[in-house]
Protein backbone atom coordinates (compact mmCIF):
# COMPACT_ATOMS: atom_id res chain seq x y z
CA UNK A 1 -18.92 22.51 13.08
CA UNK A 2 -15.38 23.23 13.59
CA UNK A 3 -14.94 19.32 15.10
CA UNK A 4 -16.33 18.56 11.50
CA UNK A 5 -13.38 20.80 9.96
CA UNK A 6 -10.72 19.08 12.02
CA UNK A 7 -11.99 15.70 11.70
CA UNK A 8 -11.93 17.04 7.82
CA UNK A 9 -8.95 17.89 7.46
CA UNK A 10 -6.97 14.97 9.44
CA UNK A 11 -8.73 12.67 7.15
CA UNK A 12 -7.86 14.54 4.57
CA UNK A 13 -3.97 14.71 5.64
CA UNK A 14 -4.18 10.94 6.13
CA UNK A 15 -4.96 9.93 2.88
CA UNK A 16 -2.02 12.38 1.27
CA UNK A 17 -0.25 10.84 3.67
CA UNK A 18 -1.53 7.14 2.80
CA UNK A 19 -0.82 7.75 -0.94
CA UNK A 20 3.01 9.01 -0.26
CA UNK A 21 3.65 6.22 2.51
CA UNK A 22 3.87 3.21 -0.09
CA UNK A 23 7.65 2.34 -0.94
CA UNK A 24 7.10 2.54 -4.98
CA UNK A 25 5.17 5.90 -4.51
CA UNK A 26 7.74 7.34 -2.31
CA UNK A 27 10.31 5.84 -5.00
CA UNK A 28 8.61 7.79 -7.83
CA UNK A 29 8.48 11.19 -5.64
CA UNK A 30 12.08 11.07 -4.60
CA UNK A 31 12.93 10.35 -8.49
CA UNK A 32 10.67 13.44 -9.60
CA UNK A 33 12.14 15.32 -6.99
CA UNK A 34 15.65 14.99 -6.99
CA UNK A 35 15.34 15.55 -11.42
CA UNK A 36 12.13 17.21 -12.51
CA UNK A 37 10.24 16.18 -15.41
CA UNK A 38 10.80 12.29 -16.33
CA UNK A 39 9.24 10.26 -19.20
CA UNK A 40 7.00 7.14 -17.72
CA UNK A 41 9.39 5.26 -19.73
CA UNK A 42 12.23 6.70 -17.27
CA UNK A 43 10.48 6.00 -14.16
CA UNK A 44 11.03 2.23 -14.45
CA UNK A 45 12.17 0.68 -11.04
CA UNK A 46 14.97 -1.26 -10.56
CA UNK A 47 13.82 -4.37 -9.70
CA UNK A 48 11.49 -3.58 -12.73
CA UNK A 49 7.79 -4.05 -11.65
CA UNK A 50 4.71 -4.63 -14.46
CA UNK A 51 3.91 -1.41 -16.55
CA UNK A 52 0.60 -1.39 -15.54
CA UNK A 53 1.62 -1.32 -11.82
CA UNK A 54 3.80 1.34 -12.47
CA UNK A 55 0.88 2.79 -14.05
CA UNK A 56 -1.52 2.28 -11.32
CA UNK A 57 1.26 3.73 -8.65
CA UNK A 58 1.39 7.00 -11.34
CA UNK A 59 -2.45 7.78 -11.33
CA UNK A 60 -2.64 7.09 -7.24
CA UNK A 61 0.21 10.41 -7.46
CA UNK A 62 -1.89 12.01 -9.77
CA UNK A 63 -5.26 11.92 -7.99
CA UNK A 64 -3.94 12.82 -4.69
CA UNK A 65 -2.20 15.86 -6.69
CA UNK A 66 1.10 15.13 -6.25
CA UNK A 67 2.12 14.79 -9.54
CA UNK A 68 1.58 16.67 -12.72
CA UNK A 69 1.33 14.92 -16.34
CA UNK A 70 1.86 16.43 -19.81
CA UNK A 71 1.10 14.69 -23.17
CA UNK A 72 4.26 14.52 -25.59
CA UNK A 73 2.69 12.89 -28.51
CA UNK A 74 2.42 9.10 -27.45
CA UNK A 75 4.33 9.79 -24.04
CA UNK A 76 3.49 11.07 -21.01
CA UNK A 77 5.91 13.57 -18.50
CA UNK A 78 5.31 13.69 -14.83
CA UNK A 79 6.33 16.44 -13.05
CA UNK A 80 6.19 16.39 -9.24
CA UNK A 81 3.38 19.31 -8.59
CA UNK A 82 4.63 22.45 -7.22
CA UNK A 83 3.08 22.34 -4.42
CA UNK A 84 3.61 18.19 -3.25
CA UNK A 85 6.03 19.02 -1.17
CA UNK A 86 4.61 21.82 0.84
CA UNK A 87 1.12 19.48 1.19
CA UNK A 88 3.21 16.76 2.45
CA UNK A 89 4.90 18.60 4.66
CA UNK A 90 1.61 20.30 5.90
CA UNK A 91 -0.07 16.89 6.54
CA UNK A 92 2.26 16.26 9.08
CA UNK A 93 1.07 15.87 12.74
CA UNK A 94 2.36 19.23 14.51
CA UNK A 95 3.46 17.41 17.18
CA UNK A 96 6.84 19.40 18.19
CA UNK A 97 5.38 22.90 18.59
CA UNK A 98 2.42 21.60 20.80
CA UNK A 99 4.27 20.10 23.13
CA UNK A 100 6.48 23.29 23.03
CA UNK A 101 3.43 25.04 23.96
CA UNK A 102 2.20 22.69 26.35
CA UNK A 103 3.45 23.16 29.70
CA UNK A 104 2.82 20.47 31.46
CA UNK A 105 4.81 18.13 28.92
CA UNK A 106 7.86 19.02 29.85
């Protein structure tokens, strides 16, 4: 049982992981991160890719939970989710502090 939970939550880590790890994802997070709340129309890339790409790349950060949307009429604002960060960070292989504890590493 707990070998189920690990293998769990490592695949569960990986996919975060996966989602954050493509360069036009990790574009769009750094944007929403560094200035909060943008307009899809203000996440364009520069080179500009197809709107629905952009699109696609939005609702891959919105399934994995990274990113919030709200409804402005005929817009849409993302919002990087409160907690992205943290989960990112948290997905991370611990690998520093186990070899810290692990004496024979050294």
């Amino acid at each position: 049982m707990v070998e189920s939970i690990e293998a769990e939550l490592t695949r569960d880590a990986a996919t975060l992981l996966a989602v954050a790890a493509d360069p036009v994802r990790l574009t769009l997070l750094n944007r929403l991160a560094a200035s909060g709340t943008r307009c899809v129309c203000d996440l364009q890339l520069d080179p500009p890719i197809p709107a629905n790409l952009l699109s696609y790349h939005l609702r891959m950060l919105r399934e994995a939970g990274l990113v919030t949307t709200a409804r402005r009429g005929r817009w849409v604002d993302y919002t990087l989710a409160e907690d992205a960060l943290e989960r990112l960070h948290a997905a991370l292989p611990v690998a520093a502090a186990t070899r810290a504890e692990c004496g024979s590493c050294r």
